[in-house]
PDB file of N, CA and C in Angstrom:
ATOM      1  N   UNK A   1      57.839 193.341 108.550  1.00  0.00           N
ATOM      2  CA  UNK A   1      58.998 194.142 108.891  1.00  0.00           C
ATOM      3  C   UNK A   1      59.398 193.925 110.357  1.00  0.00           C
ATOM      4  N   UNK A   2      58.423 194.156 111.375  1.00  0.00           N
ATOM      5  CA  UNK A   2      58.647 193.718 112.782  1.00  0.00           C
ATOM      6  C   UNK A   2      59.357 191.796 112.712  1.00  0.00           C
ATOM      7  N   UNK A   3      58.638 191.551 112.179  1.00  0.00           N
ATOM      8  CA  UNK A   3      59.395 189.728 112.292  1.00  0.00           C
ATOM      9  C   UNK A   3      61.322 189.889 111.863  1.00  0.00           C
ATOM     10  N   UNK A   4      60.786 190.595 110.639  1.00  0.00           N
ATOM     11  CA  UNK A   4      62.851 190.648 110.443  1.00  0.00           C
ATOM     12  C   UNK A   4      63.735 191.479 111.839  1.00  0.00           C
ATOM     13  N   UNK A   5      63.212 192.133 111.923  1.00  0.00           N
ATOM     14  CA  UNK A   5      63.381 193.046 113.016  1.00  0.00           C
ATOM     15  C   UNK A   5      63.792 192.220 113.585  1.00  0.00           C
ATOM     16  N   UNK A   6      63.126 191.403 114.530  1.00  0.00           N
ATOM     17  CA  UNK A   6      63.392 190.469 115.434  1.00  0.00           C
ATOM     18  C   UNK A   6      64.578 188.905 115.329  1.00  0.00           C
ATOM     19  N   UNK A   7      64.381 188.585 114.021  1.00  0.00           N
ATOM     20  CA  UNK A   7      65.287 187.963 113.633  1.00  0.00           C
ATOM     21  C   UNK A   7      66.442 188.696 113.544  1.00  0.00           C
ATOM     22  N   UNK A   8      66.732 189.658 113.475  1.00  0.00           N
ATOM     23  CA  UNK A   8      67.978 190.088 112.810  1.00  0.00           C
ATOM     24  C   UNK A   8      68.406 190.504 114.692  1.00  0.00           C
ATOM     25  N   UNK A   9      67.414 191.051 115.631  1.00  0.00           N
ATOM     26  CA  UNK A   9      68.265 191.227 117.097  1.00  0.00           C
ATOM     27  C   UNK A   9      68.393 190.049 117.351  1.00  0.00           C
ATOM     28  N   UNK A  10      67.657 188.477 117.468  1.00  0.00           N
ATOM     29  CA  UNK A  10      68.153 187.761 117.623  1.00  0.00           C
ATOM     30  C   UNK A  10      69.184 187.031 117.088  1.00  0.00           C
ATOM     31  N   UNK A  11      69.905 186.999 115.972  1.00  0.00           N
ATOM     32  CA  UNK A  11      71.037 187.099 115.659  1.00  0.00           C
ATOM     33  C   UNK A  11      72.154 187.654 116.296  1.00  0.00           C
ATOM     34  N   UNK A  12      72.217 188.911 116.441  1.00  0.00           N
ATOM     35  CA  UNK A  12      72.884 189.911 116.761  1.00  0.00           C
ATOM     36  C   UNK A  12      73.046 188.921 118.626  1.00  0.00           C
ATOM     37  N   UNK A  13      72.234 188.769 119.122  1.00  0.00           N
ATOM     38  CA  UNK A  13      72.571 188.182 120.244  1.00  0.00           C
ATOM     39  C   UNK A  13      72.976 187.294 120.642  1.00  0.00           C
ATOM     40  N   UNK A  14      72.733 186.367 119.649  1.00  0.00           N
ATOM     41  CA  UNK A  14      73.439 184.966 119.349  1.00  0.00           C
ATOM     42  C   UNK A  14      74.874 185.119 119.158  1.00  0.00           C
ATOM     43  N   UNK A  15      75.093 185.887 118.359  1.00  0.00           N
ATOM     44  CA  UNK A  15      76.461 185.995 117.632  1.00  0.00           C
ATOM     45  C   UNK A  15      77.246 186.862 118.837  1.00  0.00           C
ATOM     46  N   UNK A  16      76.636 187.897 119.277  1.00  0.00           N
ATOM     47  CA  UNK A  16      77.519 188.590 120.702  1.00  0.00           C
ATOM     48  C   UNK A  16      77.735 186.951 121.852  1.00  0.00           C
ATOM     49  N   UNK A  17      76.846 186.770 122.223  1.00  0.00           N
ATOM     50  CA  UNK A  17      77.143 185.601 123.143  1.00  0.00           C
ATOM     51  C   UNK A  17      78.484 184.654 122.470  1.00  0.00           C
ATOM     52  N   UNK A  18      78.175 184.200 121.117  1.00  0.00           N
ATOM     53  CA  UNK A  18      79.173 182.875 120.784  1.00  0.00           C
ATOM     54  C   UNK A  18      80.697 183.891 120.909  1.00  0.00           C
ATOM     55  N   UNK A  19      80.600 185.064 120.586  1.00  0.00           N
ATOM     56  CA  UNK A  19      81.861 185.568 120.532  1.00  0.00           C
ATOM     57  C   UNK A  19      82.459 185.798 121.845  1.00  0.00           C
ATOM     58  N   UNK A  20      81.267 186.289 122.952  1.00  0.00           N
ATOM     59  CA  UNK A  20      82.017 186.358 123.854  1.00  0.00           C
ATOM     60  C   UNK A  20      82.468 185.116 124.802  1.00  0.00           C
ATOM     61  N   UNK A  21      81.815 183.928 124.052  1.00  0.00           N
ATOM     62  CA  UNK A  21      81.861 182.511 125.092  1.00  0.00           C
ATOM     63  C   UNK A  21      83.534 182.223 124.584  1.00  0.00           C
ATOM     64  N   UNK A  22      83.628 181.769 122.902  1.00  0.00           N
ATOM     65  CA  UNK A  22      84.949 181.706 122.113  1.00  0.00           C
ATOM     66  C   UNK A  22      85.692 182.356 122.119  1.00  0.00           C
ATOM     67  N   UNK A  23      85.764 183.548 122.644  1.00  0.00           N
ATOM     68  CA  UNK A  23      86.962 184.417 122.205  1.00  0.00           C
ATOM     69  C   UNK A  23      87.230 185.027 123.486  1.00  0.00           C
ATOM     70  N   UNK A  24      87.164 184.569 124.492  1.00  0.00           N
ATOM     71  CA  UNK A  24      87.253 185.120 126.235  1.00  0.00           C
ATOM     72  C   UNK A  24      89.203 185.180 125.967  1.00  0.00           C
ATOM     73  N   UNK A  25      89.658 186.526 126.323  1.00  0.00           N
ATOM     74  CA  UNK A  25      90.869 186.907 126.620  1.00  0.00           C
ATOM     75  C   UNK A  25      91.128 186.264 127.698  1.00  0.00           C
ATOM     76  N   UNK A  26      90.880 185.554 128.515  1.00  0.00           N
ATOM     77  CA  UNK A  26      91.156 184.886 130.049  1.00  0.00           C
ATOM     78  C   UNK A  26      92.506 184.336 129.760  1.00  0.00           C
ATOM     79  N   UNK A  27      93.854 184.601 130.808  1.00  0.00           N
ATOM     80  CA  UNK A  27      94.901 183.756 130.265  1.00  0.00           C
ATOM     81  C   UNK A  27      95.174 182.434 131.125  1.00  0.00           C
ATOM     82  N   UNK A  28      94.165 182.145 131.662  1.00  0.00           N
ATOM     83  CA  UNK A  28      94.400 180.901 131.890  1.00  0.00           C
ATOM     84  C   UNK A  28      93.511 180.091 130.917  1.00  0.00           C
ATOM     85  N   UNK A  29      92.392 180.278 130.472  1.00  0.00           N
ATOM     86  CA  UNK A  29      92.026 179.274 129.315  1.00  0.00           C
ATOM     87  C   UNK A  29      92.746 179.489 128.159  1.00  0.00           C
ATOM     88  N   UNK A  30      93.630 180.756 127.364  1.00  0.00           N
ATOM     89  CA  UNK A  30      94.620 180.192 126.566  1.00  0.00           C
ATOM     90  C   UNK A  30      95.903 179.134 127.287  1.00  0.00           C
ATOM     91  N   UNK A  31      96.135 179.173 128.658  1.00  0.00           N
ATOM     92  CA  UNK A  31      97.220 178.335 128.830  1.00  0.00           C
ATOM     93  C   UNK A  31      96.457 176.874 128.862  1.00  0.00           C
ATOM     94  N   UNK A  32      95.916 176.907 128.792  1.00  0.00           N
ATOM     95  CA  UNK A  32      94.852 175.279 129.432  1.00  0.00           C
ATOM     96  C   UNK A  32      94.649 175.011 127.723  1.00  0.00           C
ATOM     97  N   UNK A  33      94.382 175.842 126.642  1.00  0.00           N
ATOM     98  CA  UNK A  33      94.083 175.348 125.743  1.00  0.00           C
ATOM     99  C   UNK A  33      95.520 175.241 124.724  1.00  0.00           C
ATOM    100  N   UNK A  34      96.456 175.706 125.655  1.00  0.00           N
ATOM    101  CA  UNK A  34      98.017 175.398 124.789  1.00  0.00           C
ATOM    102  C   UNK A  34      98.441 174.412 125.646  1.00  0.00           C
ATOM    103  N   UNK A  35      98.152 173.679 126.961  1.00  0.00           N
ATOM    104  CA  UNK A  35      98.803 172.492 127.507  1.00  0.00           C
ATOM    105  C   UNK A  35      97.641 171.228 126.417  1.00  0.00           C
ATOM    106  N   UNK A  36      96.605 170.846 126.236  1.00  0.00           N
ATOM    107  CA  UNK A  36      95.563 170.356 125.515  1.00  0.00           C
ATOM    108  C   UNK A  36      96.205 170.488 123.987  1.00  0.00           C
ATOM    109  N   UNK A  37      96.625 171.283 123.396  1.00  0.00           N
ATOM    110  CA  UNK A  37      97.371 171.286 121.968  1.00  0.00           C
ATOM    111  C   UNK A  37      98.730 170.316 122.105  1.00  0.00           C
ATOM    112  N   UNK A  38      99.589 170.784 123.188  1.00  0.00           N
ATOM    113  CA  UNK A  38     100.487 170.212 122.849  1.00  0.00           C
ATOM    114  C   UNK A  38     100.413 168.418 123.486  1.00  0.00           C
ATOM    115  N   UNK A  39      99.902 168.205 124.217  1.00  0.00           N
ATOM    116  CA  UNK A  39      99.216 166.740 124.460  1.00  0.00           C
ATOM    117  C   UNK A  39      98.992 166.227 123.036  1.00  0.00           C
ATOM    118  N   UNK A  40      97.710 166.809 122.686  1.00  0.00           N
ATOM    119  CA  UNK A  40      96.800 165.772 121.319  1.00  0.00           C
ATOM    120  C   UNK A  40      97.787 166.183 120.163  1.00  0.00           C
ATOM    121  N   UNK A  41      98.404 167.168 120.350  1.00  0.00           N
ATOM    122  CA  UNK A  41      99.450 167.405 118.688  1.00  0.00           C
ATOM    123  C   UNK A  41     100.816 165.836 118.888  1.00  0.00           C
ATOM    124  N   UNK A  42     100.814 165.745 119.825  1.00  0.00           N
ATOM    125  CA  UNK A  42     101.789 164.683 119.556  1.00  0.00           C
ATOM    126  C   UNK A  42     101.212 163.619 119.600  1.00  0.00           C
ATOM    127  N   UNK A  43     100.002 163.429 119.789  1.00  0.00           N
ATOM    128  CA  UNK A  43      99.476 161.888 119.154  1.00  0.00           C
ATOM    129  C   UNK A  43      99.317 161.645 117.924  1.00  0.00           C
ATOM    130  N   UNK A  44      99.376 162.931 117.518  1.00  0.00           N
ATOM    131  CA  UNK A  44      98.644 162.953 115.760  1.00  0.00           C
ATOM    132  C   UNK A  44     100.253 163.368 114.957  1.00  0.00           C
ATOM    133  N   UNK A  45     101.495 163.248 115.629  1.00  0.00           N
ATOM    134  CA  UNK A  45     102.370 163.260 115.217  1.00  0.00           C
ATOM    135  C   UNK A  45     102.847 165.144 114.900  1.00  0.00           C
ATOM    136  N   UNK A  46     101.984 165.810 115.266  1.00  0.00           N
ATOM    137  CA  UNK A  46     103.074 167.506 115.612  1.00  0.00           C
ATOM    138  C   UNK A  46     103.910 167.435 116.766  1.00  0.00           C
ATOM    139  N   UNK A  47     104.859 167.873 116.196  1.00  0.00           N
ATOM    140  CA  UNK A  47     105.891 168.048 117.387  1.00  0.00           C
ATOM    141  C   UNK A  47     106.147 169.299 117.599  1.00  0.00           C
ATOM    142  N   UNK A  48     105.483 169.568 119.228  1.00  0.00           N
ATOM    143  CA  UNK A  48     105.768 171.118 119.351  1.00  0.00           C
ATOM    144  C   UNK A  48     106.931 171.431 120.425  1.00  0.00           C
ATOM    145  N   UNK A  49     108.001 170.441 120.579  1.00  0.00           N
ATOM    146  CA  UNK A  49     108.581 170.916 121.782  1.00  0.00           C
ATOM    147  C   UNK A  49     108.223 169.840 122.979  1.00  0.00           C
ATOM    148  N   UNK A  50     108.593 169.875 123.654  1.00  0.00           N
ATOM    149  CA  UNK A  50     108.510 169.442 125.488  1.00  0.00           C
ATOM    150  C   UNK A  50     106.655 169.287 125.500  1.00  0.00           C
ATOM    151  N   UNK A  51     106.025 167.912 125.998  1.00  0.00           N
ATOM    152  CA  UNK A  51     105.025 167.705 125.838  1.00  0.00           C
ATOM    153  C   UNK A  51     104.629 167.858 127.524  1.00  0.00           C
ATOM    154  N   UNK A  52     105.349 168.290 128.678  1.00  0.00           N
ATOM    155  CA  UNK A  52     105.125 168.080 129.472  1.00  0.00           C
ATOM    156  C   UNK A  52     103.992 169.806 130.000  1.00  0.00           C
ATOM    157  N   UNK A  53     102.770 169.121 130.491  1.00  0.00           N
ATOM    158  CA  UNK A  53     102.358 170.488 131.004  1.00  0.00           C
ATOM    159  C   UNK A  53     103.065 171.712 131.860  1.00  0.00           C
ATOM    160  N   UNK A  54     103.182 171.107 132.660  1.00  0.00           N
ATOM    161  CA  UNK A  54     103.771 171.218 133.785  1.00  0.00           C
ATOM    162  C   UNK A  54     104.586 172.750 133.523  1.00  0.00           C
ATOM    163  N   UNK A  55     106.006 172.449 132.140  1.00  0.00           N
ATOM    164  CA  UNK A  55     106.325 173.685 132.003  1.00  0.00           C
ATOM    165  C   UNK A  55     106.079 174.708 131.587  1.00  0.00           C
ATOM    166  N   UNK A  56     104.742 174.680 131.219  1.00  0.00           N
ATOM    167  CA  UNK A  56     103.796 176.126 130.372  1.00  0.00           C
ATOM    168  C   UNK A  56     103.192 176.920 131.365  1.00  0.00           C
ATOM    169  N   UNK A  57     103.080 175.999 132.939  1.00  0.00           N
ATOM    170  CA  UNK A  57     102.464 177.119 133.879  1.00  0.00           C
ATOM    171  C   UNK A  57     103.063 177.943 134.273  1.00  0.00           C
ATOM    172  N   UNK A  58     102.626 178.686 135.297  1.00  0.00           N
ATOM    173  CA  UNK A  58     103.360 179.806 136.007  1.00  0.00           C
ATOM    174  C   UNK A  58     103.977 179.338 137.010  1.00  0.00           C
ATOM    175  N   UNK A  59     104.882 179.778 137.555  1.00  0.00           N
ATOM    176  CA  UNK A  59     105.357 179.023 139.111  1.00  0.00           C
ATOM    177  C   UNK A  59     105.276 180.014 139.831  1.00  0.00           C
TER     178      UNK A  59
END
C-alpha cells in the first residue's frame, strides 16, 4: 500500500511539473511560438497570412 502511495505522489508530480513547463501563460512564449508556426506552416504549405515576424511583435 505504501509503494502505490508513492507511485501515485510521484505521478501527481510529474504531471504538475509537465503542466506547468507546457502550459506556462507567459505571453511572450505564446508570441515566439505563433512567429515559429507561421515560419514552418508555410513550408509545409499553410498559409496563415504575412510570414514576416517582425509584425506579430509589440512595438
Amino acid at each position: 500500500m505504501a509503494k502505490k502511495l508513492s507511485t501515485n505522489s510521484l505521478w501527481q508530480s510529474i504531471k504538475r511539473r509537465c503542466s506547468a513547463t507546457f502550459f506556462s501563460k507567459s505571453p511572450a512564449d505564446s508570441s515566439r511560438l505563433v512567429e515559429s508556426l507561421l515560419v514552418t506552416g508555410s513550408l509545409y504549405g499553410i498559409e496563415l497570412g504575412n510570414i514576416d515576424p517582425s509584425w506579430y511583435r509589440q512595438k
